[in-house]
Protein backbone atom coordinates (compact mmCIF):
# COMPACT_ATOMS: atom_id res chain seq x y z
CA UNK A 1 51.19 82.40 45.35
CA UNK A 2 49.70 79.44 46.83
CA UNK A 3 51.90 75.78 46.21
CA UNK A 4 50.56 72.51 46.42
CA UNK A 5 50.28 72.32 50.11
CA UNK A 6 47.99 75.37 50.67
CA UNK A 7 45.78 74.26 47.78
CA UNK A 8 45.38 71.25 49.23
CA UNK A 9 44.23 72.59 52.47
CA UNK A 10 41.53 74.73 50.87
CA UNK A 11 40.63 70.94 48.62
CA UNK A 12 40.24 69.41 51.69
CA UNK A 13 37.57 71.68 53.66
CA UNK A 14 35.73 71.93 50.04
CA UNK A 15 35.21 68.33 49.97
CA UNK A 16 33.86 68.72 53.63
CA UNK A 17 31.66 71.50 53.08
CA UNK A 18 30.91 71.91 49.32
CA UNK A 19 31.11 68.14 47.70
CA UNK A 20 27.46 66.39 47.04
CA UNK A 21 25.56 70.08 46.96
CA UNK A 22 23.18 71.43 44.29
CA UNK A 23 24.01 74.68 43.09
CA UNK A 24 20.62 76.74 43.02
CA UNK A 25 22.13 80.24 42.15
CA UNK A 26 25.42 82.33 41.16
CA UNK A 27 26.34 85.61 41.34
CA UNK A 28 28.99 87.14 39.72
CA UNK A 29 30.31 90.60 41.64
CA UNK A 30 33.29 91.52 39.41
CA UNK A 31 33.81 90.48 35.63
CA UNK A 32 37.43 90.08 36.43
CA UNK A 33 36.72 86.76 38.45
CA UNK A 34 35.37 85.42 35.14
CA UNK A 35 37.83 86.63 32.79
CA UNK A 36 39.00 83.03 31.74
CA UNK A 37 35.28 82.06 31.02
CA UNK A 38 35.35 83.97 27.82
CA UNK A 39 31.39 83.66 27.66
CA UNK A 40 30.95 86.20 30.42
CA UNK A 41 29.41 86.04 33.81
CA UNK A 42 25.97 85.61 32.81
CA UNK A 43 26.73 82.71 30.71
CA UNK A 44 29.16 81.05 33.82
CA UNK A 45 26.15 81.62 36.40
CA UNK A 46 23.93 80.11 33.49
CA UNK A 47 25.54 77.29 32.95
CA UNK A 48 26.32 76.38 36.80
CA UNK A 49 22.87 76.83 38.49
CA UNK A 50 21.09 73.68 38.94
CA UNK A 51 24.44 71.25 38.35
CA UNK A 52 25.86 69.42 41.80
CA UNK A 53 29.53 69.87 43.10
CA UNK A 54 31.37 66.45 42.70
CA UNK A 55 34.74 65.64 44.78
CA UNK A 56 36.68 68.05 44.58
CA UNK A 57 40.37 67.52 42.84
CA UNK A 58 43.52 68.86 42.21
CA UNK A 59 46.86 68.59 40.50
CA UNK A 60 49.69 70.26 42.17
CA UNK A 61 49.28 74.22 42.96
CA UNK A 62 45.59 73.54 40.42
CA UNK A 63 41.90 73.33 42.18
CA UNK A 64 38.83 72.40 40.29
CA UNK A 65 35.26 71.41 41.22
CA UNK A 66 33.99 68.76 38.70
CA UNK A 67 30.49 68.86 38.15
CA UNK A 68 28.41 65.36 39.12
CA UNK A 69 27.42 63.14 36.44
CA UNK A 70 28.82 66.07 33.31
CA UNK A 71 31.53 66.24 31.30
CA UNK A 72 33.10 69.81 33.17
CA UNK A 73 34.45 71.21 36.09
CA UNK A 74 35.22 74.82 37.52
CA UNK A 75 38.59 75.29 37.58
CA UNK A 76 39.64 77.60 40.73
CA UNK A 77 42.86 79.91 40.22
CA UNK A 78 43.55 81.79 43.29
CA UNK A 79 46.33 83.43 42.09
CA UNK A 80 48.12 86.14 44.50
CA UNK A 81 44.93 86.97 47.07
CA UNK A 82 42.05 84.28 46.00
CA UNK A 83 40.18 82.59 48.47
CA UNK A 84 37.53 80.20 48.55
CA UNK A 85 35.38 80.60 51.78
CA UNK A 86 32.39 78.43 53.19
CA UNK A 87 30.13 80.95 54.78
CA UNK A 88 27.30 81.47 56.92
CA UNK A 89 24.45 83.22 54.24
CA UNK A 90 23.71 85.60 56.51
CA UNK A 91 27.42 86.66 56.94
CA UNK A 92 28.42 90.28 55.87
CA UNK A 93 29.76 90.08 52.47
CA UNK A 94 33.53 90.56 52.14
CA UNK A 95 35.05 93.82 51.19
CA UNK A 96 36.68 91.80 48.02
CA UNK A 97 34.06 89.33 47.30
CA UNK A 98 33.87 88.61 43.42
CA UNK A 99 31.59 85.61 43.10
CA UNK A 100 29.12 83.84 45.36
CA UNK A 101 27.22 80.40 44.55
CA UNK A 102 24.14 79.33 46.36
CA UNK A 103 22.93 76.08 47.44
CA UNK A 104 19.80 73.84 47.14
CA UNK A 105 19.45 72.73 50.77
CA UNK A 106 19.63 73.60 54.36
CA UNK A 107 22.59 73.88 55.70
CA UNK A 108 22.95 77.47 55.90
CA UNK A 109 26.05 77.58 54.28
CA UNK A 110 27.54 79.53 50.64
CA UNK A 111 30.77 79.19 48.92
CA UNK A 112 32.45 82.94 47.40
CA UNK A 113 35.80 83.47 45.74
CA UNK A 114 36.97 86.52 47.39
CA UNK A 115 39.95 88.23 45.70
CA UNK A 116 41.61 91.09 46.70
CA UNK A 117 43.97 91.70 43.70
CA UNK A 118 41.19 90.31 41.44
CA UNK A 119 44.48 87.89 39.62
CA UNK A 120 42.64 84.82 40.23
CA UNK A 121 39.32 83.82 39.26
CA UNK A 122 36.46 80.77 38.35
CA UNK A 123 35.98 78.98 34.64
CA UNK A 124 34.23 75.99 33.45
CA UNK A 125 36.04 73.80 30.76
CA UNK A 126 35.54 70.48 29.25
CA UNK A 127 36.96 67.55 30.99
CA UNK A 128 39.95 65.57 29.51
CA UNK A 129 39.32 61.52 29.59
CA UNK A 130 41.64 61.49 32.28
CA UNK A 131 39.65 63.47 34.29
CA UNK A 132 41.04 66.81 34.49
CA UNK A 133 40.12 70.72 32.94
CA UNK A 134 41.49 70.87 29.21
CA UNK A 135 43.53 73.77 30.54
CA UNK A 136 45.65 72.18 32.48
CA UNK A 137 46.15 68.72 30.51
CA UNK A 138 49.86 69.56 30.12
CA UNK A 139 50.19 70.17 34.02
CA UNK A 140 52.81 66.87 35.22
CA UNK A 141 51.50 65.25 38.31
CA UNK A 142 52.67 66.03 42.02
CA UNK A 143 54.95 64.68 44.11
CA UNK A 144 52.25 63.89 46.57
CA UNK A 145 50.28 61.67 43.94
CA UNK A 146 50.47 57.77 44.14
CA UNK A 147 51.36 57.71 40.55
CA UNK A 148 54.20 60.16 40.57
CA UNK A 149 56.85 58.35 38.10
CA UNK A 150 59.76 58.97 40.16
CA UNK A 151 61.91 57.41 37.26
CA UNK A 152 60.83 59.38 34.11
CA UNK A 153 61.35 62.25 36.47
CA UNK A 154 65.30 61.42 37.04
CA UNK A 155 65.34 61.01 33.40
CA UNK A 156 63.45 64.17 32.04
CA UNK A 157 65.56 65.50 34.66
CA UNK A 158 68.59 64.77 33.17
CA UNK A 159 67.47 65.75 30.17
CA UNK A 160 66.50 69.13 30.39
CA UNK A 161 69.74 70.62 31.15
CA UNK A 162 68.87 73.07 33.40
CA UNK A 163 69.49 73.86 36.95
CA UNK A 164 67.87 72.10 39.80
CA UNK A 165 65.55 75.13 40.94
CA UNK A 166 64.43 75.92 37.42
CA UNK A 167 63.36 72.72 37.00
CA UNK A 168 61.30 71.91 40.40
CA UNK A 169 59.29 74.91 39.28
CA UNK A 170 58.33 73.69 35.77
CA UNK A 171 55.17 72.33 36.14
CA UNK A 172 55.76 70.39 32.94
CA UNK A 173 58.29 68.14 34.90
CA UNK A 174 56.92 68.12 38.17
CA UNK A 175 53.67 70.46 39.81
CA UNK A 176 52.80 72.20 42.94
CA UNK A 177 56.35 73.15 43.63
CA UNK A 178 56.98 76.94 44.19
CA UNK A 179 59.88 79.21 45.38
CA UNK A 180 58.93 78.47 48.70
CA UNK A 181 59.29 74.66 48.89
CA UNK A 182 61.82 74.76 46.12
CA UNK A 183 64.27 76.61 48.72
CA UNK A 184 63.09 74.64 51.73
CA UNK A 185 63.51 71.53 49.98
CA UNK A 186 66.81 72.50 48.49
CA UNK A 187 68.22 73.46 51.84
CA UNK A 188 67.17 69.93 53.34
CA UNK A 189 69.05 68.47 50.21
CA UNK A 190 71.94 71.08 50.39
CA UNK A 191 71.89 71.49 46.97
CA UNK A 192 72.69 75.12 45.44
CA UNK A 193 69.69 76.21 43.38
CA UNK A 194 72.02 77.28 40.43
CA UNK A 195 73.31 73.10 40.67
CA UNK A 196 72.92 71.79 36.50
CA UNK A 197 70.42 68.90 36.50
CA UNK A 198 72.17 66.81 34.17
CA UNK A 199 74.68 66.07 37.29
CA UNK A 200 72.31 64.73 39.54
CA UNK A 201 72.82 61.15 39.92
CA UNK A 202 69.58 58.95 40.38
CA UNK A 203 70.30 58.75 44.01
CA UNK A 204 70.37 62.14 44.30
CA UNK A 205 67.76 63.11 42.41
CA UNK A 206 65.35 60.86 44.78
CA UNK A 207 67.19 62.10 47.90
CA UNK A 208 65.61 65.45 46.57
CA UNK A 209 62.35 63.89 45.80
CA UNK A 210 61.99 62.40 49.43
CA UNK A 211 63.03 66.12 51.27
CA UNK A 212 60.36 68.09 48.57
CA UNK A 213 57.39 65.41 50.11
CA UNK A 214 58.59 65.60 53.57
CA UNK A 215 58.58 69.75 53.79
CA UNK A 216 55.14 69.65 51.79
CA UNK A 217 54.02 67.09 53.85
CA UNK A 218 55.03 69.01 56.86
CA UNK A 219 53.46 72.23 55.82
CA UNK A 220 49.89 70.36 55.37
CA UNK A 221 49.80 68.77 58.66
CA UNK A 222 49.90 72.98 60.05
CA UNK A 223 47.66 74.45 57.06
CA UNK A 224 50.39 75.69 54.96
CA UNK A 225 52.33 78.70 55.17
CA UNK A 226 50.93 82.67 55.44
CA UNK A 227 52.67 85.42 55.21
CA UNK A 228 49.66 87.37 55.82
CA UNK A 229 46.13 87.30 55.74
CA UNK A 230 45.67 86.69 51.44
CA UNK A 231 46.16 82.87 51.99
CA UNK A 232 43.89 80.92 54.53
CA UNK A 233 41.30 77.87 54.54
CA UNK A 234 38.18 78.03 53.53
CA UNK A 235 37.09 78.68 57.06
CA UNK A 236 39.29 81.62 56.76
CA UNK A 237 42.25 80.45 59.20
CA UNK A 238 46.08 80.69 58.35
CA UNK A 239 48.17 78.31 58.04
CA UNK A 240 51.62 78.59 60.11
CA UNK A 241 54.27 76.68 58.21
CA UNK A 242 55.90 79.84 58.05
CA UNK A 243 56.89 79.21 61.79
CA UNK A 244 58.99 76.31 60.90
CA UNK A 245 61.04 77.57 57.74
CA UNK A 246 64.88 76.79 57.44
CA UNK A 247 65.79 79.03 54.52
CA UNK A 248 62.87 80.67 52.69
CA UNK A 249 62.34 84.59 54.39
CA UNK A 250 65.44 84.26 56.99
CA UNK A 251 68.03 86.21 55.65
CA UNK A 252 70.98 87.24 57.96
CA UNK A 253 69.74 84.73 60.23
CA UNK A 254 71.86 81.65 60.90
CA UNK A 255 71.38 78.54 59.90
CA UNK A 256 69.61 75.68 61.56
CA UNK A 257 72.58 73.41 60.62
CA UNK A 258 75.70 75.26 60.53
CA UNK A 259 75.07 78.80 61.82
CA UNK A 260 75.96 80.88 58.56
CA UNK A 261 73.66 83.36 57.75
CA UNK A 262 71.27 82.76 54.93
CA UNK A 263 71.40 84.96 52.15
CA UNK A 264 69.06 86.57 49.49
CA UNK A 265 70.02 86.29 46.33
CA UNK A 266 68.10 88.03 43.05
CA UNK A 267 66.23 84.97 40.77
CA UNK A 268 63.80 84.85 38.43
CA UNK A 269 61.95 87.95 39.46
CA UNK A 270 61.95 86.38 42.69
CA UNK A 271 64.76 85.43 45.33
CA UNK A 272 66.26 82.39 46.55
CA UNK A 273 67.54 81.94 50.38
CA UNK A 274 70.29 79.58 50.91
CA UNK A 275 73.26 78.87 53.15
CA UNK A 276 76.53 79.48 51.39
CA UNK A 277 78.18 76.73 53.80
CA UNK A 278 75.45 74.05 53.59
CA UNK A 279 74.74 74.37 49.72
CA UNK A 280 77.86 75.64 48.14
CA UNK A 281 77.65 77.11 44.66
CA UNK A 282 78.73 75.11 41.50
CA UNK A 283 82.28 75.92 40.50
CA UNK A 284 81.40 77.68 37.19
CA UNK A 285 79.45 80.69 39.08
């Protein structure tokens, strides 16, 4: 799935291309893409034609388009295959395109969520005071945002007694991490993913802070990572992070540090690459 840095990318060229327009129609392809607007498709189209896109936002791996001047946004989740492309009108329509909106001026241009494994999908919901979708209030901020609490982090940290992977993917504690830059970030830090949290001195804790901005911050400056062609801009062009990972994807290869192979290990439904030299497992395992 998409983390924080590939969402961002697709933010970005929406605020370029979509932010300021009038919607004048939508047109709902699949009912799927509107599953979390429990009114249906008609009612979503309905209720968007004739509002204007405001700037969009987003809070770690979460996208939303708030409407100007109103009370609600469209919340975007892209899930495995869901992408949000700026196209020509007159471009042929996508083999997996699910929703299309229209705009109220000149420029030639639509927005359509295309989605392949039809996991993702558009909704509109309220607006929290604070700015966000209702659905996502609980959602912590990101690492990338200016007011990022750095200390309630260490402490919640501490406190949740779990192990240091686990808890960069709660999106409670912190958002927009996934197994990606978890194990990216980890390697950097040379930390075990299995490590307990309520070890991790405050020093240590921030040393991982700094190395989970720097790889995100890294991946954004080359349009994220792609594996293949489910994740790109909203131009449709991959990002190529994937060029420049140390442990996530390169088993058997050695690593950049030490020359041990990275391994593969089973976790959480997913896997998690490490070097066995570089991040050494806690005793107990």
């Amino acid at each position: 799935m998409p983390e924080l840095p590939e969402v961002e990318v697709v933010r970005r060229g929406l605020e370029r291309w979509v932010a300021g327009r009038r919607i004048e129609s939508v047109e709902v392809l699949h009912p799927r893409a509107v599953r979390r607007h429990p009114a249906g498709g008609a009612d979503f189209a309905a209720r968007l034609t004739g509002e204007t896109v405001g700037a969009p936002m987003r809070r770690g791996k979460y996208l939303w388009l708030p409407l100007a001047g109103r009370d609600l946004s469209v919340l975007g989740h892209l899930g495995m295959s869901g992408q949000l492309l700026v196209q020509p009108c007159d471009a042929p329509d996508e083999k997996h395109l699910r929703i299309r909106l229209r705009f109220a001026d000149a420029q030639g241009t639509e927005l359509r969520f295309v989605d392949q494994r039809t996991f993702g999908g558009l909704s509109l919901h309220e607006n929290t005071p604070e700015g966000l979708p209702d659905v996502i209030a609980h959602i912590a901020r990101d690492p990338l945002d200016p007011l990022f609490d750095e200390g309630a982090y260490h402490l919640a940290l501490r406190a949740k007694r779990s192990t240091v992977k686990r808890a960069l993917l709660d999106q409670s504690l912190i958002s927009g991490v996934g197994n990606i830059y978890a194990d990216e970030a980890l390697w950097r830090a040379r930390l075990h993913y299995e490590r307990p949290t309520a070890g991790l001195t405050r020093p240590r804790s921030a040393e991982l802070l700094g190395h989970v901005r720097d790889v995100m911050n890294a991946a954004l400056a080359v349009g994220g990572t792609s594996f293949d062609s489910l994740y790109v801009n909203v131009n449709g062009e991959s990002g190529y992070f994937d060029r420049s990972l140390d442990a996530y994807g390169r088993e058997d290869e050695p690593c950049r540090r030490c020359g041990t192979a990275i391994r593969r290990r089973p976790w959480m439904n997913r896997s998690s690459y490490f070097c066995p030299r570089c991040q050494r497992a806690p005793r107990a395992l």
